[in-house]
Each structure stands twice: as C-alpha cells, then as structure tokens.
PDB file of N, CA and C in Angstrom:
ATOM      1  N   UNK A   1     -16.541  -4.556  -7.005  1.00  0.00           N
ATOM      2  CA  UNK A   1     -16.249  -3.927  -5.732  1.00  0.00           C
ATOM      3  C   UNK A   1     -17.138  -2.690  -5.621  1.00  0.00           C
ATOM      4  N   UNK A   2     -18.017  -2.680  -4.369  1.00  0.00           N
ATOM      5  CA  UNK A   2     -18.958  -1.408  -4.299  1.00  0.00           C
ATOM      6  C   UNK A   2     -18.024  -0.284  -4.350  1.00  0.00           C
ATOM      7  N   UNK A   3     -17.664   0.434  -3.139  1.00  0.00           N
ATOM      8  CA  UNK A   3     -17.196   1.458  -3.088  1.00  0.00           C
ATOM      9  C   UNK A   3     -15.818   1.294  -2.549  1.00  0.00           C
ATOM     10  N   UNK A   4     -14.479   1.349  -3.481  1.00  0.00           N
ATOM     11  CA  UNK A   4     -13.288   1.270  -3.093  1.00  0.00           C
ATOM     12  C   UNK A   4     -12.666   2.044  -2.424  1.00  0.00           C
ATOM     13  N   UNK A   5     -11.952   1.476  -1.037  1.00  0.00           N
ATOM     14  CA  UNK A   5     -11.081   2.270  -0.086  1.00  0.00           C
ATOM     15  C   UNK A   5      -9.987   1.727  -0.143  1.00  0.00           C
ATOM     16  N   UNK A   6      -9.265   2.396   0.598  1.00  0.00           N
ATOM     17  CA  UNK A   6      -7.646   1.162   0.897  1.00  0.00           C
ATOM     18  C   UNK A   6      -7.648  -0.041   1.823  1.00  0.00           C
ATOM     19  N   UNK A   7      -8.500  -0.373   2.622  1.00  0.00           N
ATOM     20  CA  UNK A   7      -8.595  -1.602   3.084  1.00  0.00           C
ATOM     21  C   UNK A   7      -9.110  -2.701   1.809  1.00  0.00           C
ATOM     22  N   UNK A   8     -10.442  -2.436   1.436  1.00  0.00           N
ATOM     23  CA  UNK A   8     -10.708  -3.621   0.835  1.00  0.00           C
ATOM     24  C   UNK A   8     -10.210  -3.540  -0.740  1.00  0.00           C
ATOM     25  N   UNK A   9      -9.370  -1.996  -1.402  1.00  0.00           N
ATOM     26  CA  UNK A   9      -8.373  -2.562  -2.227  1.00  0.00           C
ATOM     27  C   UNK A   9      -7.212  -3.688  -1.712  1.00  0.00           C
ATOM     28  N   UNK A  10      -6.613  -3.403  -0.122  1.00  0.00           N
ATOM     29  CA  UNK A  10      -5.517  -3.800  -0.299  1.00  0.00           C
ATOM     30  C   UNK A  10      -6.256  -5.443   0.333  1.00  0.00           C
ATOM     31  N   UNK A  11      -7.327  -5.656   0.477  1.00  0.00           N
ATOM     32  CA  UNK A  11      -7.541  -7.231   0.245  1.00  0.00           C
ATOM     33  C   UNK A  11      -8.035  -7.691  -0.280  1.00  0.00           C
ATOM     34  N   UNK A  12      -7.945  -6.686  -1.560  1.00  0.00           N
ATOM     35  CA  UNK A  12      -8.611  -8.054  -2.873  1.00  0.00           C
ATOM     36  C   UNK A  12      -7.313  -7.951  -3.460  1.00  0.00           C
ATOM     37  N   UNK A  13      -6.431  -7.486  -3.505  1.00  0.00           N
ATOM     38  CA  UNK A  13      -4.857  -7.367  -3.861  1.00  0.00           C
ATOM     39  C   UNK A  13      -3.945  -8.717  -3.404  1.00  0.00           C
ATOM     40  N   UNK A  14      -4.824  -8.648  -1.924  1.00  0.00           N
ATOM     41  CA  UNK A  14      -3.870 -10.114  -1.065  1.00  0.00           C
ATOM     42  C   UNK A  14      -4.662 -11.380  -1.443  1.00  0.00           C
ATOM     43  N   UNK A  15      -6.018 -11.514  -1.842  1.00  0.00           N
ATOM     44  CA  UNK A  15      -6.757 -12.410  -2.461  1.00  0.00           C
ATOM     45  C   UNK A  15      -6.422 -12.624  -4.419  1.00  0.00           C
ATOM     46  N   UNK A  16      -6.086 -12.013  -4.699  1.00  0.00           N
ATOM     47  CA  UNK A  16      -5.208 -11.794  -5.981  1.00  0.00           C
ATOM     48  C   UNK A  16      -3.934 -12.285  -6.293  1.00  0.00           C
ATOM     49  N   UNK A  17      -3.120 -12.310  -5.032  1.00  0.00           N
ATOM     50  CA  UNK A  17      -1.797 -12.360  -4.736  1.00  0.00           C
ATOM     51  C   UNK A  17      -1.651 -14.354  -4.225  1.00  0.00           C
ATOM     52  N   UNK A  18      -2.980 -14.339  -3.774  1.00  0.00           N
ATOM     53  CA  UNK A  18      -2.753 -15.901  -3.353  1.00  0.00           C
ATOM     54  C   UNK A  18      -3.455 -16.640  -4.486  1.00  0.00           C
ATOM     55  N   UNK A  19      -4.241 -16.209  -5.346  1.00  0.00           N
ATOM     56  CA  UNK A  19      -4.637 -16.857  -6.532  1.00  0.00           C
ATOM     57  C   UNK A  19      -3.515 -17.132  -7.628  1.00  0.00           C
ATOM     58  N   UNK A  20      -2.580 -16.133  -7.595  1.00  0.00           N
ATOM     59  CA  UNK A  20      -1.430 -16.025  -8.494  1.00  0.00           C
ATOM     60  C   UNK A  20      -0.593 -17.583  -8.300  1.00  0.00           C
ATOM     61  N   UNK A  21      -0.373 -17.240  -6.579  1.00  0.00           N
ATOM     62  CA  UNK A  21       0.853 -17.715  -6.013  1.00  0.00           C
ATOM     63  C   UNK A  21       0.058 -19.351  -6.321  1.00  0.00           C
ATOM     64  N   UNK A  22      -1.135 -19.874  -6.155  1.00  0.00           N
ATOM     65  CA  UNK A  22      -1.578 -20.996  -6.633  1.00  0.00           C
ATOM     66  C   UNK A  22      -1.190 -21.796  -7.931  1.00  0.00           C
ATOM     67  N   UNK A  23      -0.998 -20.783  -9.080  1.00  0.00           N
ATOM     68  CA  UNK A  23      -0.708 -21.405 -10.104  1.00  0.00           C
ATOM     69  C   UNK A  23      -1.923 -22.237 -11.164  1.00  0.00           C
ATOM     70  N   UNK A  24      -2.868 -22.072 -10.688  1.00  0.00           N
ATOM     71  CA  UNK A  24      -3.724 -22.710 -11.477  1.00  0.00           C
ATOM     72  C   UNK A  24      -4.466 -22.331 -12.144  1.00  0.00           C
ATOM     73  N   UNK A  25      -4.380 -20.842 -12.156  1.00  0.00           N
ATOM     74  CA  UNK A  25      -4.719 -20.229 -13.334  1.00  0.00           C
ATOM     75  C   UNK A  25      -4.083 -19.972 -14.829  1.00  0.00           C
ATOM     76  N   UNK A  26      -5.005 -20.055 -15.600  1.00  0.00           N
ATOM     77  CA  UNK A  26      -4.605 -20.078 -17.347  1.00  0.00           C
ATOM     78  C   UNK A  26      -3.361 -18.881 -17.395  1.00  0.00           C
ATOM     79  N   UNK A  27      -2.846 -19.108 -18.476  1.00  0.00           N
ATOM     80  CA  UNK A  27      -2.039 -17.490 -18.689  1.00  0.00           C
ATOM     81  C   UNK A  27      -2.648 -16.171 -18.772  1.00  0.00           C
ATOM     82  N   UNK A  28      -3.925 -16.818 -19.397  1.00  0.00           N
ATOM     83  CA  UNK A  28      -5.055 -15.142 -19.783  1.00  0.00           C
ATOM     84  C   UNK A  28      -5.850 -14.758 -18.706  1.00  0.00           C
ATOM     85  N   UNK A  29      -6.056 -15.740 -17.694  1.00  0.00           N
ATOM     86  CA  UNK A  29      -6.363 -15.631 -16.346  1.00  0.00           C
ATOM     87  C   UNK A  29      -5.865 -14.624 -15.372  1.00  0.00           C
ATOM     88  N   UNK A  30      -4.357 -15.524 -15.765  1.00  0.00           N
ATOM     89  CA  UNK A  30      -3.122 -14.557 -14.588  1.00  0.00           C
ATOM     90  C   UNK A  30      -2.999 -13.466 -15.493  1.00  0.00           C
ATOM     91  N   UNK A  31      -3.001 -12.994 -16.270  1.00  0.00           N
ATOM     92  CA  UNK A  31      -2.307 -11.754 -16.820  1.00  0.00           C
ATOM     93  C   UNK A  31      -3.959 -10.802 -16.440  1.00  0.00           C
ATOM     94  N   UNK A  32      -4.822 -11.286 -16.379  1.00  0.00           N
ATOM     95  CA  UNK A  32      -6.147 -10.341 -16.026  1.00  0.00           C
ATOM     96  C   UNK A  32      -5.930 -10.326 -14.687  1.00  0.00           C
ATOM     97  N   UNK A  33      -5.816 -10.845 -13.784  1.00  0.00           N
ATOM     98  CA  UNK A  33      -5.470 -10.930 -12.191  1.00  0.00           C
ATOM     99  C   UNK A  33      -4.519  -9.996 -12.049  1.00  0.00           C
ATOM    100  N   UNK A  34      -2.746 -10.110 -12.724  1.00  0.00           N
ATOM    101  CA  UNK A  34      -1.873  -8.921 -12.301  1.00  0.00           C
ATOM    102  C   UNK A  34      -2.536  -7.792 -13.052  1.00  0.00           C
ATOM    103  N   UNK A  35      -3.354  -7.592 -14.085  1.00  0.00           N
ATOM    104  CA  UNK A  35      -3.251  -6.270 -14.514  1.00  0.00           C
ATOM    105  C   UNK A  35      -4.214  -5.809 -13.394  1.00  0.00           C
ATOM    106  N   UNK A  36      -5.052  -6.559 -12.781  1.00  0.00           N
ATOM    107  CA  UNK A  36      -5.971  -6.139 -11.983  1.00  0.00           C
ATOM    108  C   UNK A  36      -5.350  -5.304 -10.435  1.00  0.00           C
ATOM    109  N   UNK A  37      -4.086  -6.314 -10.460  1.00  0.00           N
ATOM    110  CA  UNK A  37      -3.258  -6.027  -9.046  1.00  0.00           C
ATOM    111  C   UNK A  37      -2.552  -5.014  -9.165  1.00  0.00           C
ATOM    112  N   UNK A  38      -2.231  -4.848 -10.653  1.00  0.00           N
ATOM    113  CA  UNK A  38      -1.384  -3.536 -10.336  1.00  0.00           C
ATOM    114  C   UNK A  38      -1.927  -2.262 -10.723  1.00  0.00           C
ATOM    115  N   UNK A  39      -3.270  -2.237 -10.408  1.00  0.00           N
ATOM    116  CA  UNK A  39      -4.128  -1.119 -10.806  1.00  0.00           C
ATOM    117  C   UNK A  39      -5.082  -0.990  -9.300  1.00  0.00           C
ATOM    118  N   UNK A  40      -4.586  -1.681  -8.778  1.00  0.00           N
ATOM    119  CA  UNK A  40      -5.177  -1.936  -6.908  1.00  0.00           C
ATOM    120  C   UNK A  40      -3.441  -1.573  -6.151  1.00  0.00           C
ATOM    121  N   UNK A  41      -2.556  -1.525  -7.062  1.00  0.00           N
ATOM    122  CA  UNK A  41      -1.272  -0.893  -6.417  1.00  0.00           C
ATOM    123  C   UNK A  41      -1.090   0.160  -6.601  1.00  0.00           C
ATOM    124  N   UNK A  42      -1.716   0.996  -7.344  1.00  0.00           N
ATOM    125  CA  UNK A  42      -1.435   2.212  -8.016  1.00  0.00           C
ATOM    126  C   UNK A  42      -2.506   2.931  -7.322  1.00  0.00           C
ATOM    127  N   UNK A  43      -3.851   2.286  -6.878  1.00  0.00           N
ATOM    128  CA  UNK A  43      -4.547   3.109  -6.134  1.00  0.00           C
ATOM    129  C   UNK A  43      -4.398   2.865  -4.494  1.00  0.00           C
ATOM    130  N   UNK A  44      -3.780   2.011  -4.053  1.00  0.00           N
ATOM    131  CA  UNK A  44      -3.476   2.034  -2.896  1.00  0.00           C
ATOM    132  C   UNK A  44      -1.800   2.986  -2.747  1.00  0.00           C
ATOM    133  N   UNK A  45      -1.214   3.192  -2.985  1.00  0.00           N
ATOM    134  CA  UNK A  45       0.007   4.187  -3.397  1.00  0.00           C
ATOM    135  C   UNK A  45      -0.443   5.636  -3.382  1.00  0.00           C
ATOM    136  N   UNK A  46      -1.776   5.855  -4.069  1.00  0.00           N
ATOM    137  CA  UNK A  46      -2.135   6.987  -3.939  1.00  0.00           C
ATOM    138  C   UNK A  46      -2.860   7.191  -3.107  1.00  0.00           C
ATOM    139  N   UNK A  47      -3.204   6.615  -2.288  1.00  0.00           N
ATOM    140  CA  UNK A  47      -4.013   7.237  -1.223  1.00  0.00           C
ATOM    141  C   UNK A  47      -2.803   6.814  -0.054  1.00  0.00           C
ATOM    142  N   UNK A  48      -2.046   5.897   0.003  1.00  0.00           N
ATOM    143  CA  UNK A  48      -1.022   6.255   1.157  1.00  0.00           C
ATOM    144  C   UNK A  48      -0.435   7.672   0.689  1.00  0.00           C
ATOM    145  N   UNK A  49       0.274   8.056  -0.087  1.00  0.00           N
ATOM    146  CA  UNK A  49       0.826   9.434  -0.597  1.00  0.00           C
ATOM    147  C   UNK A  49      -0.456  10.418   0.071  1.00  0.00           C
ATOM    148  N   UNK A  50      -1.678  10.327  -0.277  1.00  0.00           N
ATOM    149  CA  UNK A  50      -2.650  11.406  -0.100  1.00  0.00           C
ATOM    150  C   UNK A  50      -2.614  11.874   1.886  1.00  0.00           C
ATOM    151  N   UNK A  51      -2.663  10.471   2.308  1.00  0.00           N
ATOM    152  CA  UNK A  51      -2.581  10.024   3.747  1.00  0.00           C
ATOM    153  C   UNK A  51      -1.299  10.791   4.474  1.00  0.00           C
ATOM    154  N   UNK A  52      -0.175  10.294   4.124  1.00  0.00           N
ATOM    155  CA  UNK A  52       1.555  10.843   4.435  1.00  0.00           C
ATOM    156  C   UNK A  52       0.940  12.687   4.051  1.00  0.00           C
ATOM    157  N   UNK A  53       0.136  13.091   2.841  1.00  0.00           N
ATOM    158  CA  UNK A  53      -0.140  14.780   2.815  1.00  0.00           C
ATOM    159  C   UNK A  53      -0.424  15.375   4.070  1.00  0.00           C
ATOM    160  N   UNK A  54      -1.490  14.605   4.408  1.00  0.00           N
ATOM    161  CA  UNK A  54      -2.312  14.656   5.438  1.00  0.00           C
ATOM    162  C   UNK A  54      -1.756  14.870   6.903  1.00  0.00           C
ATOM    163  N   UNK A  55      -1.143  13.991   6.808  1.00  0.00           N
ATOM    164  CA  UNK A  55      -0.265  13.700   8.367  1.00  0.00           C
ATOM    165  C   UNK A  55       1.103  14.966   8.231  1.00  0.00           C
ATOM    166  N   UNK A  56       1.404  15.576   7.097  1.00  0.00           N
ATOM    167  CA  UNK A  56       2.367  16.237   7.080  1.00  0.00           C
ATOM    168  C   UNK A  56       1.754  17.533   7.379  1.00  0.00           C
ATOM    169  N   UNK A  57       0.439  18.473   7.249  1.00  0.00           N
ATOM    170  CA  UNK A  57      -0.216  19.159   7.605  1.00  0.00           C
ATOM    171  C   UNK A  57      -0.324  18.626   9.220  1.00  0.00           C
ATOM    172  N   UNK A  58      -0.980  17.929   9.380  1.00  0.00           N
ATOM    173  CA  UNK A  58      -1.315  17.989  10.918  1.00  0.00           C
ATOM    174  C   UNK A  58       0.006  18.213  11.807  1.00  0.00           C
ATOM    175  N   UNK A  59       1.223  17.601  11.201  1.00  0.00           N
ATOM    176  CA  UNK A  59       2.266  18.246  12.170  1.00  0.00           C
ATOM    177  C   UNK A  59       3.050  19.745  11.736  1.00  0.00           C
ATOM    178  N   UNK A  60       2.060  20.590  10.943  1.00  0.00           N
ATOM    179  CA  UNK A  60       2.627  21.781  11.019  1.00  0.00           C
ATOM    180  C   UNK A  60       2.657  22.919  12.213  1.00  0.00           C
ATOM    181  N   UNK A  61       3.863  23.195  12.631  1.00  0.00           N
ATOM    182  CA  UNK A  61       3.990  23.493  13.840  1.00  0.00           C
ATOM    183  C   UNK A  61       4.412  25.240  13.550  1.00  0.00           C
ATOM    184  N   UNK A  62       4.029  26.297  14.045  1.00  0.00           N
ATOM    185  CA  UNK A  62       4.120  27.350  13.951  1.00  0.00           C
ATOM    186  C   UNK A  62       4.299  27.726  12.740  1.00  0.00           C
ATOM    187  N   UNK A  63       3.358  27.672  12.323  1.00  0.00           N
ATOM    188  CA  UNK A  63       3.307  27.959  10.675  1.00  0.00           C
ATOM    189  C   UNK A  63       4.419  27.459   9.682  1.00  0.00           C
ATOM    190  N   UNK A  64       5.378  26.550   9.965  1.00  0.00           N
ATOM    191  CA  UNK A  64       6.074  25.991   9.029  1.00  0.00           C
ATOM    192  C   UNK A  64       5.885  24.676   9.507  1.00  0.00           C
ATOM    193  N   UNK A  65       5.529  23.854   8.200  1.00  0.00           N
ATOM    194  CA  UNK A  65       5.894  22.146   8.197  1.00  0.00           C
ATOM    195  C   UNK A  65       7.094  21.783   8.503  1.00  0.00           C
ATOM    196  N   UNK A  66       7.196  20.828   9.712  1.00  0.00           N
ATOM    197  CA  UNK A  66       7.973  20.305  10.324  1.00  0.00           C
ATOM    198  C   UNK A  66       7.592  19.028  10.119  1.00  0.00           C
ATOM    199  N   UNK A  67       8.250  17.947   8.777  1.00  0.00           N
ATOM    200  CA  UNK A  67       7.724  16.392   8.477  1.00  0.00           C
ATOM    201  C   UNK A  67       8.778  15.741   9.758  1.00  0.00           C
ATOM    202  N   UNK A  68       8.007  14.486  10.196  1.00  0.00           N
ATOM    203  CA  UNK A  68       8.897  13.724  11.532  1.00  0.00           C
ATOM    204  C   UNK A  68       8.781  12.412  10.457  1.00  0.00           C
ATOM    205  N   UNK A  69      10.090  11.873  10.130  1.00  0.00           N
ATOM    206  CA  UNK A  69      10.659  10.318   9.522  1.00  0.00           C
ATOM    207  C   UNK A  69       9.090   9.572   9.979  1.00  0.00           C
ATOM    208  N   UNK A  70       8.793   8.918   9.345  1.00  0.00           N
ATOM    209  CA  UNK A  70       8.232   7.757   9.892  1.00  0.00           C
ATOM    210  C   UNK A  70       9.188   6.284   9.723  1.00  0.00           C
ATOM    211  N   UNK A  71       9.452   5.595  11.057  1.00  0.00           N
ATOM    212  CA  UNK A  71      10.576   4.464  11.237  1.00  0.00           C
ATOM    213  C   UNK A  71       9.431   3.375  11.559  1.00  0.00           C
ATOM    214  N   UNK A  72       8.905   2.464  11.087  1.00  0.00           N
ATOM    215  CA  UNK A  72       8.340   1.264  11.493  1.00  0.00           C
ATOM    216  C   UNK A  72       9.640   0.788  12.734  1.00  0.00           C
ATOM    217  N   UNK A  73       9.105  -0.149  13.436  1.00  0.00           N
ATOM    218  CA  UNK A  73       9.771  -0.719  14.939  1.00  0.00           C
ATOM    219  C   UNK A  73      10.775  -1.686  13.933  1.00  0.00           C
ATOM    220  N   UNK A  74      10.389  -2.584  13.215  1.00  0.00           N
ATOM    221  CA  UNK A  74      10.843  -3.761  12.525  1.00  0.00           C
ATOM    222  C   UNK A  74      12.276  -3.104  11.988  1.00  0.00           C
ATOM    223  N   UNK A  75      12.494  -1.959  11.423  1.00  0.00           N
ATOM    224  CA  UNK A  75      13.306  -0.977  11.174  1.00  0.00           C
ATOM    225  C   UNK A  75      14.473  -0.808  12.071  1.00  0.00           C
ATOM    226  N   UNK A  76      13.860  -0.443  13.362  1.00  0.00           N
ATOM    227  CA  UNK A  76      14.779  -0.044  14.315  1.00  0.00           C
ATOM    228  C   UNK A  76      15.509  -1.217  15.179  1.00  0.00           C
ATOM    229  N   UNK A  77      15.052  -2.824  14.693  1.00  0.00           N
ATOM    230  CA  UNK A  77      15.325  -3.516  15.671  1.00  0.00           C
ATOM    231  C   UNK A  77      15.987  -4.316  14.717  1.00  0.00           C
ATOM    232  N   UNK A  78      16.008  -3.500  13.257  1.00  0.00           N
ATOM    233  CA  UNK A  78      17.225  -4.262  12.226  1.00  0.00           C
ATOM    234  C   UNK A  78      18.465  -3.553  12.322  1.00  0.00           C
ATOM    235  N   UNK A  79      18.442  -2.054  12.460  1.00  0.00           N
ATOM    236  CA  UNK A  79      19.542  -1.425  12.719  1.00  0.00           C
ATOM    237  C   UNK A  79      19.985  -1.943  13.936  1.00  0.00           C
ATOM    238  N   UNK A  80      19.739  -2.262  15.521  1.00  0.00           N
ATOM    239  CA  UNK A  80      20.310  -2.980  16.426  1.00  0.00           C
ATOM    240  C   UNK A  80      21.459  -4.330  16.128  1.00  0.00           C
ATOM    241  N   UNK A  81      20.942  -4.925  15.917  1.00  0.00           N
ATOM    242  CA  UNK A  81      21.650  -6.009  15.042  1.00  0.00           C
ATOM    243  C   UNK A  81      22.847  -6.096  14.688  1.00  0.00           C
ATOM    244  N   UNK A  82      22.765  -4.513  13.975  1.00  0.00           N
ATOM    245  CA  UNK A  82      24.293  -5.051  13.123  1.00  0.00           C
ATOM    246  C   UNK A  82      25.187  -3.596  13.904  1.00  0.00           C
TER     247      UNK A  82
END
C-alpha cells in the first residue's frame, strides 16, 4: 500500500474481510490476513478518534468546548420503533 489513509485502509480491510469470509484460505493464510485486519483496525480507530478531536475543536464555541452527540439517522429510526 503506497501511502495509507482511512479510505483505502478501510478497503483493503473490506477486501480482507471477503477473502476471510470465502474460506479458502490455508490457516497460515487466514491468520496473516486477520493479523493484517486488525492492524488496518487499529489504524483506522485512530484516525476516526484523531477526526472526532478535530470536529470537537471546530465546535468550540466561546472559548469553551461544547461536544454535540453524534446520532447516525439509522439510530434515531431504531429508537422510533420501540
């Protein structure tokens, strides 16, 4: 991988994830594939965390941080429901 970001970590993660889910790899195969995936989870984790920093600065509002929830929609239309 040239130069890793969070997009094309998180799709060689999903290309990783469907090689797994195939099954046709050896055991020493798959165990090099997850160690691979979960070292493409650990750097995609940290740059969402770095990202959420980021966004928590930009909504600082009169000199004190004021963080706003972030609610995905999928969220709010599960709480409806019940």
């Amino acid at each position: 991988m040239a130069k890793k970001n969070f997009e094309t970590a998180l799709a060689r993660l999903e290309q990783i994830a469907g090689e797994l889910e195939e099954g046709d790899l050896t055991l020493e195969s798959s165990l090099k594939k997850f160690d691979e995936g979960m070292k493409l989870v650990q750097f995609c984790n940290q740059k969402l965390e770095e990202s959420q920093q980021q966004i928590d600065i930009l909504l600082n509002k009169n000199g004190s941080l004021t963080p706003v929830p972030f609610q995905a929609e999928e969220d709010e239309s599960l709480d409806e429901d019940t």
